[in-house]
ModelCIF file with pLDDT and N, C-alpha, C, O atoms, coordinates in Angstrom:
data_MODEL
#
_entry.id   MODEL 
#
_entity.id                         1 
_entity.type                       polymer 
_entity.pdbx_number_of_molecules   1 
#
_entity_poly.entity_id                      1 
_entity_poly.type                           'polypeptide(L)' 
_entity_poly.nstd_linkage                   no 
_entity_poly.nstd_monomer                   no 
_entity_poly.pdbx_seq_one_letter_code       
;(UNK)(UNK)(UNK)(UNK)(UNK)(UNK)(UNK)(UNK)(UNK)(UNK)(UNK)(UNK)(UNK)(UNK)(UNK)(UNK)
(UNK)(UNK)(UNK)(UNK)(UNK)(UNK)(UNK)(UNK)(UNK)(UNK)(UNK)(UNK)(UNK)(UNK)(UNK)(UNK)
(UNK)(UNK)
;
_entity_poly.pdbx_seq_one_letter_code_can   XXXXXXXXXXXXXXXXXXXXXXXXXXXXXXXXXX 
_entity_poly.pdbx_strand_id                 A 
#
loop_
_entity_poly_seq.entity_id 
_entity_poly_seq.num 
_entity_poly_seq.mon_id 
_entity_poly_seq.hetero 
1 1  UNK n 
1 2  UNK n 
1 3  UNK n 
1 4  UNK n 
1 5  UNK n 
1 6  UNK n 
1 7  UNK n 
1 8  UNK n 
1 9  UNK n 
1 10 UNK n 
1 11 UNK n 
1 12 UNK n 
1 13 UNK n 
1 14 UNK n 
1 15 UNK n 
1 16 UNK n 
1 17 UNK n 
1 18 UNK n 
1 19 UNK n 
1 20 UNK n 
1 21 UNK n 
1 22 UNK n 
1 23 UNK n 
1 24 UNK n 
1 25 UNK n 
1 26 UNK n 
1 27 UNK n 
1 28 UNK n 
1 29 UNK n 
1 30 UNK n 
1 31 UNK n 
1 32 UNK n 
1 33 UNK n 
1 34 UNK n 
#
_struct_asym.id          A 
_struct_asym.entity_id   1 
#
loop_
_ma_qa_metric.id 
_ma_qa_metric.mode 
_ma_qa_metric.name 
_ma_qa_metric.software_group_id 
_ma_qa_metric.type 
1 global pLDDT . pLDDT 
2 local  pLDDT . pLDDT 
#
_ma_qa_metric_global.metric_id      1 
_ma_qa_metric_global.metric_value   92.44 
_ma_qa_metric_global.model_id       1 
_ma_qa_metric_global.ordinal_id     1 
#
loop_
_ma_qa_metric_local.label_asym_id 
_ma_qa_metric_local.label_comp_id 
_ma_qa_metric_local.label_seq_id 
_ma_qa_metric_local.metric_id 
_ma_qa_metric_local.metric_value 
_ma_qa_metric_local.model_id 
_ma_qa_metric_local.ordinal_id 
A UNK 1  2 93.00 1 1  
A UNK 2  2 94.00 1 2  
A UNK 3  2 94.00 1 3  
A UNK 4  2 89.00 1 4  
A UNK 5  2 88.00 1 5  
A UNK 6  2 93.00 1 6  
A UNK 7  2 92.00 1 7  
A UNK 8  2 94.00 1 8  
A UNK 9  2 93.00 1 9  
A UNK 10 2 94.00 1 10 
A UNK 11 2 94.00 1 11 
A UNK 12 2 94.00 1 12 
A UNK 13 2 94.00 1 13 
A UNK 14 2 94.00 1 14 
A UNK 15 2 92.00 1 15 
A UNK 16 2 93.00 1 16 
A UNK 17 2 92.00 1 17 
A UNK 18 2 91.00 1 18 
A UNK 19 2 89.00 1 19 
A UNK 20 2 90.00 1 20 
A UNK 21 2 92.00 1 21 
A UNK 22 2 93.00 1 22 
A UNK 23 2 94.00 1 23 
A UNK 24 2 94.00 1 24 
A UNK 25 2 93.00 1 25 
A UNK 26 2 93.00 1 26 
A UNK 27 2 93.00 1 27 
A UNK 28 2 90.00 1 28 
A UNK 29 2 91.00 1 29 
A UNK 30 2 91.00 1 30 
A UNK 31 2 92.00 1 31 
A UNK 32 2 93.00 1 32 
A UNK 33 2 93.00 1 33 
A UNK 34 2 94.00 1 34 
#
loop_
_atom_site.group_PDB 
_atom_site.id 
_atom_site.type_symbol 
_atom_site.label_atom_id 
_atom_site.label_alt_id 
_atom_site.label_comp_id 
_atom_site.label_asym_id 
_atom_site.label_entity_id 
_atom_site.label_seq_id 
_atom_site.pdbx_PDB_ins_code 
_atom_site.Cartn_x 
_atom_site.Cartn_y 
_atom_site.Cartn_z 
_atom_site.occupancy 
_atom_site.B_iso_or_equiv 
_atom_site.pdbx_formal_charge 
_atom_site.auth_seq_id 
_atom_site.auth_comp_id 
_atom_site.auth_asym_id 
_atom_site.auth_atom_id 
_atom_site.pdbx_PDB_model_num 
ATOM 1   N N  . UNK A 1 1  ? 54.660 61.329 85.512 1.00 93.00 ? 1  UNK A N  1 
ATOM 2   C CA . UNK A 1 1  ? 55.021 59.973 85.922 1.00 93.00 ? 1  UNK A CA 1 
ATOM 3   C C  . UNK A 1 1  ? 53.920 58.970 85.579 1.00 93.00 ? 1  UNK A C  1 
ATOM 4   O O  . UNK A 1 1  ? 54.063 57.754 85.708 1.00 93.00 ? 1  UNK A O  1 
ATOM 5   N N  . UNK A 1 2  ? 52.595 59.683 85.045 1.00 94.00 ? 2  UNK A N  1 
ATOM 6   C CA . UNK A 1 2  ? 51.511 58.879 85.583 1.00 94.00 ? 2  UNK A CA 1 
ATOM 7   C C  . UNK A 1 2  ? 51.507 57.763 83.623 1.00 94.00 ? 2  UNK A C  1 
ATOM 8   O O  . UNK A 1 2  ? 50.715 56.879 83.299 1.00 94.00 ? 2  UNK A O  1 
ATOM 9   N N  . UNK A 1 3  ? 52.908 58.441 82.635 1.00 94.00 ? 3  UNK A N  1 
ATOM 10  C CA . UNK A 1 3  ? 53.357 57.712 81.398 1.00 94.00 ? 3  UNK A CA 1 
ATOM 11  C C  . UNK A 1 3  ? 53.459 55.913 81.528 1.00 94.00 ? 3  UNK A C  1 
ATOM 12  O O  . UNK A 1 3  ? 53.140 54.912 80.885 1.00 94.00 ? 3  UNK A O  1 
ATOM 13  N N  . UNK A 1 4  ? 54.141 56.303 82.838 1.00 89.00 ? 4  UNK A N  1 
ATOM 14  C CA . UNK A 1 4  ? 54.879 55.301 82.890 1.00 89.00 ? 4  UNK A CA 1 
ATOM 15  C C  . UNK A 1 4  ? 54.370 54.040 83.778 1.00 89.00 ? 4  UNK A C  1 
ATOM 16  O O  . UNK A 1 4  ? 54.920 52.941 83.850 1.00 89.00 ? 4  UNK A O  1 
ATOM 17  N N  . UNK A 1 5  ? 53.252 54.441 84.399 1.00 88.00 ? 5  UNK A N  1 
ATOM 18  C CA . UNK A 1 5  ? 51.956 53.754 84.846 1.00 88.00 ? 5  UNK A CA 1 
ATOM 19  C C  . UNK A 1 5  ? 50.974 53.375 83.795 1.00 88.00 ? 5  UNK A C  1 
ATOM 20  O O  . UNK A 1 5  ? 50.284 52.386 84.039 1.00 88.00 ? 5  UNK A O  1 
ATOM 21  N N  . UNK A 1 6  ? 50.777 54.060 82.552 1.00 93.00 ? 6  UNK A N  1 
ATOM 22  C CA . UNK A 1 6  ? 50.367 53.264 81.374 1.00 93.00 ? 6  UNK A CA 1 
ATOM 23  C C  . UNK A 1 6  ? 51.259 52.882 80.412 1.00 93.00 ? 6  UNK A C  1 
ATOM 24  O O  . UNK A 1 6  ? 51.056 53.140 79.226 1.00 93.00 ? 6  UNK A O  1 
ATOM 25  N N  . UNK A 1 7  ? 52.462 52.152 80.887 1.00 92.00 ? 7  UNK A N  1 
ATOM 26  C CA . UNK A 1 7  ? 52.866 51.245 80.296 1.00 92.00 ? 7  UNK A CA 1 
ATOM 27  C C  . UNK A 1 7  ? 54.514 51.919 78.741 1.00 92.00 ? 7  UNK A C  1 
ATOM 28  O O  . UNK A 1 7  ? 55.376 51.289 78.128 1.00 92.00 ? 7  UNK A O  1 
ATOM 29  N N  . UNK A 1 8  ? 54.176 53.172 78.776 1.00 94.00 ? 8  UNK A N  1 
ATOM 30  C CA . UNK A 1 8  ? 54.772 54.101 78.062 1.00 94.00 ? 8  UNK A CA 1 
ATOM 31  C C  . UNK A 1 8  ? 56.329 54.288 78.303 1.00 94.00 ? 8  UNK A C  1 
ATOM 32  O O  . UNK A 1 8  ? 56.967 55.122 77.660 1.00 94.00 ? 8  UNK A O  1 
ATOM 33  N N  . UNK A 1 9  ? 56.912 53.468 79.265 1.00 93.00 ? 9  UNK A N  1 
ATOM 34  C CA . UNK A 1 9  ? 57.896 53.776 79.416 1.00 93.00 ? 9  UNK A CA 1 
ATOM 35  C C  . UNK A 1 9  ? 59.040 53.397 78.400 1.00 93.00 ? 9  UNK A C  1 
ATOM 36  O O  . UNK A 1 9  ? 60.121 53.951 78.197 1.00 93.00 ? 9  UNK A O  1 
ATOM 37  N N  . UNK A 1 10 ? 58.467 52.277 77.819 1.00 94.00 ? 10 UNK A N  1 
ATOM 38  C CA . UNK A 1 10 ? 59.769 52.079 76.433 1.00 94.00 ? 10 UNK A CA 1 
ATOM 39  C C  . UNK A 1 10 ? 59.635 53.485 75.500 1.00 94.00 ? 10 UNK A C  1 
ATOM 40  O O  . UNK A 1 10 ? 60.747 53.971 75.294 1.00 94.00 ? 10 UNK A O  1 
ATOM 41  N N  . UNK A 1 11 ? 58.550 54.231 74.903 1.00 94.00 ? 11 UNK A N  1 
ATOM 42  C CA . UNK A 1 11 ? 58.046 55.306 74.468 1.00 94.00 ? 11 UNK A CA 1 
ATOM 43  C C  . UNK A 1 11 ? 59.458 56.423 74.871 1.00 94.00 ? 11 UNK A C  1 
ATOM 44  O O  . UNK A 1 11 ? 60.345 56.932 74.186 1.00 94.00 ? 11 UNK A O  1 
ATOM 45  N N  . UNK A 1 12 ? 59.134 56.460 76.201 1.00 94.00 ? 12 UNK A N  1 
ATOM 46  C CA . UNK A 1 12 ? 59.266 57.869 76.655 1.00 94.00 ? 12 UNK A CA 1 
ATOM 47  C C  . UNK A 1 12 ? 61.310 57.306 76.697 1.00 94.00 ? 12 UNK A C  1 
ATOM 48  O O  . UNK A 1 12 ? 62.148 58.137 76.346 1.00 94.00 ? 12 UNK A O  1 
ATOM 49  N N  . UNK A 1 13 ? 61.645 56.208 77.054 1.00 94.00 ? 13 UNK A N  1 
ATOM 50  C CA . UNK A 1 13 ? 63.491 55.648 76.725 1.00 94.00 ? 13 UNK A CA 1 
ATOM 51  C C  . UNK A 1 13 ? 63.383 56.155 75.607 1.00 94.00 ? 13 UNK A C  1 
ATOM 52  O O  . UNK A 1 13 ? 63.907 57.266 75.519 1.00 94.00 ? 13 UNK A O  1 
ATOM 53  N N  . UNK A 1 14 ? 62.631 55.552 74.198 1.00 94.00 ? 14 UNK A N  1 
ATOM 54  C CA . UNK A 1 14 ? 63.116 55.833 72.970 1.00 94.00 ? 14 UNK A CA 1 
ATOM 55  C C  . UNK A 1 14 ? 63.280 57.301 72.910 1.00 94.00 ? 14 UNK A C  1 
ATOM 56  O O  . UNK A 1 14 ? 64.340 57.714 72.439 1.00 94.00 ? 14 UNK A O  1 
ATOM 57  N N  . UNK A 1 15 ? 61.935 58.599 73.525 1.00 92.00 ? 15 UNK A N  1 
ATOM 58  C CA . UNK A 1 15 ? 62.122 60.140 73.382 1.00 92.00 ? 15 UNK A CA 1 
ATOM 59  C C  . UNK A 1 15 ? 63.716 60.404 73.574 1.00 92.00 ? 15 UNK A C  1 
ATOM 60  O O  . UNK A 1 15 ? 64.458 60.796 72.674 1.00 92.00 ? 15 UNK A O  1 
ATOM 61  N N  . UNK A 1 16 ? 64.095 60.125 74.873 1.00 93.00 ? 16 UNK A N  1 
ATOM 62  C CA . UNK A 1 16 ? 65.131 60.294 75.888 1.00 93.00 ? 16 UNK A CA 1 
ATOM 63  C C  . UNK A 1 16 ? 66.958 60.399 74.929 1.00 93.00 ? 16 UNK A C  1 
ATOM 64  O O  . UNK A 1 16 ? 67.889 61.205 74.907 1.00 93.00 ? 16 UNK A O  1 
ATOM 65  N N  . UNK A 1 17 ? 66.606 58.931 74.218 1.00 92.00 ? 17 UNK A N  1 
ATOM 66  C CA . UNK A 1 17 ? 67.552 58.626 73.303 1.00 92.00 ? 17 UNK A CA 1 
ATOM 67  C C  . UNK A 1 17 ? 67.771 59.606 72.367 1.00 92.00 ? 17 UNK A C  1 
ATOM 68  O O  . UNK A 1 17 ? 68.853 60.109 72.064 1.00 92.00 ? 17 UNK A O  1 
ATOM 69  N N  . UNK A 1 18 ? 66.255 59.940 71.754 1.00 91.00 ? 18 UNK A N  1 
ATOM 70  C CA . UNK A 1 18 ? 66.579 60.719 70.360 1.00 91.00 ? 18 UNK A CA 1 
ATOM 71  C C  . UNK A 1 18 ? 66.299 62.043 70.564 1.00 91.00 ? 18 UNK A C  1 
ATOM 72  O O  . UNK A 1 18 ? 66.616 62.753 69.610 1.00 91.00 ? 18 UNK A O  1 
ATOM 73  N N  . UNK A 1 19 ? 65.749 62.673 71.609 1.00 89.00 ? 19 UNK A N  1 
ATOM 74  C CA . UNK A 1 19 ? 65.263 64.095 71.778 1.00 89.00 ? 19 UNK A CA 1 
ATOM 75  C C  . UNK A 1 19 ? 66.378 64.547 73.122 1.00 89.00 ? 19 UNK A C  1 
ATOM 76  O O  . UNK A 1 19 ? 66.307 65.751 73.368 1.00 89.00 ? 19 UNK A O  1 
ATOM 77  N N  . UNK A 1 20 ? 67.064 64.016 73.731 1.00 90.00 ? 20 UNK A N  1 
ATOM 78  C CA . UNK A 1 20 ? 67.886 64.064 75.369 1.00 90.00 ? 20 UNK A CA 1 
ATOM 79  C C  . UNK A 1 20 ? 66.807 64.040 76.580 1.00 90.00 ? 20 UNK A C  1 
ATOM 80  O O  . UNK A 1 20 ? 65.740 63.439 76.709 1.00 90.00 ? 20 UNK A O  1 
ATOM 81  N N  . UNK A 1 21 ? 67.256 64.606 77.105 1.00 92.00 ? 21 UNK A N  1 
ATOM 82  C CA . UNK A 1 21 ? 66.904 64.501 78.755 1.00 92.00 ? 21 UNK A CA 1 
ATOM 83  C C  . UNK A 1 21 ? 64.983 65.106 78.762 1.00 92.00 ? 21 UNK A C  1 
ATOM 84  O O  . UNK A 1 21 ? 64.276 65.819 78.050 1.00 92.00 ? 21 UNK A O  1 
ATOM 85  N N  . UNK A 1 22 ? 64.805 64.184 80.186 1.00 93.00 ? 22 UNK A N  1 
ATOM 86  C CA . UNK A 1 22 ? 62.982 64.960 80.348 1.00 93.00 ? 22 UNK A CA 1 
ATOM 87  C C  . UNK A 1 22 ? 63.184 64.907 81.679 1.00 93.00 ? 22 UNK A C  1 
ATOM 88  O O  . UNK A 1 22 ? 64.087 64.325 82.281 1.00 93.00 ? 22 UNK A O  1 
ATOM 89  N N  . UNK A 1 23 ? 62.372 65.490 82.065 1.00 94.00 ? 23 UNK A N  1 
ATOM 90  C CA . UNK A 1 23 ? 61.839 66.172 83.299 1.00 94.00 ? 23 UNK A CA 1 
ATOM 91  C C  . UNK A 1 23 ? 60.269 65.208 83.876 1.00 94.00 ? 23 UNK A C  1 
ATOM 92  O O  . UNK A 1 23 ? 59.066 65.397 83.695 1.00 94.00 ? 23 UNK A O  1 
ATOM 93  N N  . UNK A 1 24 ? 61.136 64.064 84.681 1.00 94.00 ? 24 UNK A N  1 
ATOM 94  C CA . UNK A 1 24 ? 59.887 63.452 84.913 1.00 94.00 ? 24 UNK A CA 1 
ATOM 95  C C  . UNK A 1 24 ? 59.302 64.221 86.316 1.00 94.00 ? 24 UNK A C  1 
ATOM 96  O O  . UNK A 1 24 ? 59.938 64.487 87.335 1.00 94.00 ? 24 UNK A O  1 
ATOM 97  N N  . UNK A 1 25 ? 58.203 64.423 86.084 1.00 93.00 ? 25 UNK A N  1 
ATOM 98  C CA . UNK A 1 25 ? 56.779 65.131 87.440 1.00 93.00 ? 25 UNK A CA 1 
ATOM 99  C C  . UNK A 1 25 ? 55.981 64.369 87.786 1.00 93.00 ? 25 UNK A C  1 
ATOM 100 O O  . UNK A 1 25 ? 55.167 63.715 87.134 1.00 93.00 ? 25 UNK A O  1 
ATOM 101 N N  . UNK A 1 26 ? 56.257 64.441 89.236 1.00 93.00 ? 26 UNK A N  1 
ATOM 102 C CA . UNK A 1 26 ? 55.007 63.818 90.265 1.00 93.00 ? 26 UNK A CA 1 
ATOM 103 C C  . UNK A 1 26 ? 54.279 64.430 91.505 1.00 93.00 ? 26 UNK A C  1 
ATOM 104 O O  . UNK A 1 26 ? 54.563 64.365 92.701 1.00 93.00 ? 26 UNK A O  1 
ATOM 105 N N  . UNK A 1 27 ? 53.300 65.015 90.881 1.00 93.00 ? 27 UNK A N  1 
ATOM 106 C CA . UNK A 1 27 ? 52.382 66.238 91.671 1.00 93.00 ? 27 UNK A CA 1 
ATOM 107 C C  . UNK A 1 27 ? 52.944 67.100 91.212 1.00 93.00 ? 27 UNK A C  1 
ATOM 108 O O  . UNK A 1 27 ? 53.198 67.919 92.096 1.00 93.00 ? 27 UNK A O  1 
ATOM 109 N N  . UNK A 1 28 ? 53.323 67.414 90.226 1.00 90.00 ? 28 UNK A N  1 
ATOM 110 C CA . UNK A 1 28 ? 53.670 68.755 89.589 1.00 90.00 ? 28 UNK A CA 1 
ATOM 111 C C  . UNK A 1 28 ? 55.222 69.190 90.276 1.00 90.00 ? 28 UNK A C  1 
ATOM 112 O O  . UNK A 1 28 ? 55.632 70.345 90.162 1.00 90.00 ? 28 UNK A O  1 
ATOM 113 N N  . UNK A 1 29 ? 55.559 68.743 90.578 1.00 91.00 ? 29 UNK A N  1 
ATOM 114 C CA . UNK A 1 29 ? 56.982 68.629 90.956 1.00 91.00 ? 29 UNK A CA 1 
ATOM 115 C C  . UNK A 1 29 ? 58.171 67.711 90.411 1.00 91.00 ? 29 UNK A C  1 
ATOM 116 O O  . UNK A 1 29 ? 58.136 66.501 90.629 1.00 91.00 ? 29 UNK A O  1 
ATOM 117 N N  . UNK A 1 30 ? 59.105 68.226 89.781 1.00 91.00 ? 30 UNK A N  1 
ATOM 118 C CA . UNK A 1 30 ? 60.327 67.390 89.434 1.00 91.00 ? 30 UNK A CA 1 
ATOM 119 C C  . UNK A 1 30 ? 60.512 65.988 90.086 1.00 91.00 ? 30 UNK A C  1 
ATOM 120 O O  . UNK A 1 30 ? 60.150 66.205 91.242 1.00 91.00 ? 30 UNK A O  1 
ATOM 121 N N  . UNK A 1 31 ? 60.682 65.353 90.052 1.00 92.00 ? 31 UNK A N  1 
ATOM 122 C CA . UNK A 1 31 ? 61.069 63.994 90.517 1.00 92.00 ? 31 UNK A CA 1 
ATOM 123 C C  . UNK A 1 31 ? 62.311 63.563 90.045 1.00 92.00 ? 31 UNK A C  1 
ATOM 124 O O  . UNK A 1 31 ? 63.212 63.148 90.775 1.00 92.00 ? 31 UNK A O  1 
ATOM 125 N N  . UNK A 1 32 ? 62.360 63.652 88.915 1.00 93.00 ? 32 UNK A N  1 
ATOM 126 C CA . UNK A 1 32 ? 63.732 63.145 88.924 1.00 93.00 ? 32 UNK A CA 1 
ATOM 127 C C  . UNK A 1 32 ? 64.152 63.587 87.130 1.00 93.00 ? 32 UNK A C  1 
ATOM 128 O O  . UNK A 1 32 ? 63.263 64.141 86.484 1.00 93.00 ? 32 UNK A O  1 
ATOM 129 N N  . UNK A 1 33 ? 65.389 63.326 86.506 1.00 93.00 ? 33 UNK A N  1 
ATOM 130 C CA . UNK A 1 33 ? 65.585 63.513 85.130 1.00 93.00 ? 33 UNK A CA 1 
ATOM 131 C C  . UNK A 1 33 ? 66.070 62.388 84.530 1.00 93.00 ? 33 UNK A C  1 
ATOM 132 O O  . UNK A 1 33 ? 66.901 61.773 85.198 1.00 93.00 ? 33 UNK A O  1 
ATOM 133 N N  . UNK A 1 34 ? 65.751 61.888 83.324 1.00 94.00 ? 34 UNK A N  1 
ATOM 134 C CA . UNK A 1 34 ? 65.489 60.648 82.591 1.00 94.00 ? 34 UNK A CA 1 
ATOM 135 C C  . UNK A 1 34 ? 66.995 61.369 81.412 1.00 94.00 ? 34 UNK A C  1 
ATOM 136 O O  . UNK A 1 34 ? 67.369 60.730 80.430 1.00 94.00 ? 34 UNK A O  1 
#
Protein backbone atom coordinates (compact mmCIF):
# COMPACT_ATOMS: atom_id res chain seq x y z
CA UNK A 1 0.00 0.00 0.00
CA UNK A 2 2.91 2.04 1.01
CA UNK A 3 2.92 2.49 -3.69
CA UNK A 4 0.36 4.41 -3.38
CA UNK A 5 1.62 6.80 -0.65
CA UNK A 6 4.43 7.60 -3.15
CA UNK A 7 2.28 8.78 -5.49
CA UNK A 8 2.33 5.43 -7.84
CA UNK A 9 -1.05 4.89 -8.00
CA UNK A 10 -1.73 5.88 -11.72
CA UNK A 11 1.42 3.22 -12.24
CA UNK A 12 0.00 0.49 -10.40
CA UNK A 13 -4.20 1.41 -12.47
CA UNK A 14 -2.14 1.21 -15.63
CA UNK A 15 -0.44 -2.61 -14.17
CA UNK A 16 -4.11 -3.54 -13.17
CA UNK A 17 -5.44 -2.72 -16.77
CA UNK A 18 -2.77 -4.55 -18.65
CA UNK A 19 -1.46 -7.35 -16.30
CA UNK A 20 -5.34 -7.95 -14.21
CA UNK A 21 -5.91 -7.98 -10.70
CA UNK A 22 -3.14 -7.24 -7.55
CA UNK A 23 -3.19 -7.97 -4.24
CA UNK A 24 -2.89 -4.76 -2.41
CA UNK A 25 -0.95 -5.39 1.43
CA UNK A 26 -1.01 -3.53 4.49
CA UNK A 27 1.20 -5.05 7.23
CA UNK A 28 1.63 -7.90 5.23
CA UNK A 29 -1.86 -8.68 5.03
CA UNK A 30 -4.35 -8.50 2.06
CA UNK A 31 -6.30 -5.43 2.18
CA UNK A 32 -8.08 -5.43 -0.50
CA UNK A 33 -7.88 -6.44 -4.61
CA UNK A 34 -7.35 -3.75 -7.29
Amino acid sequence: ITLFNRGQAGKIFEDVKRFGAKVVMKNNVAECVL
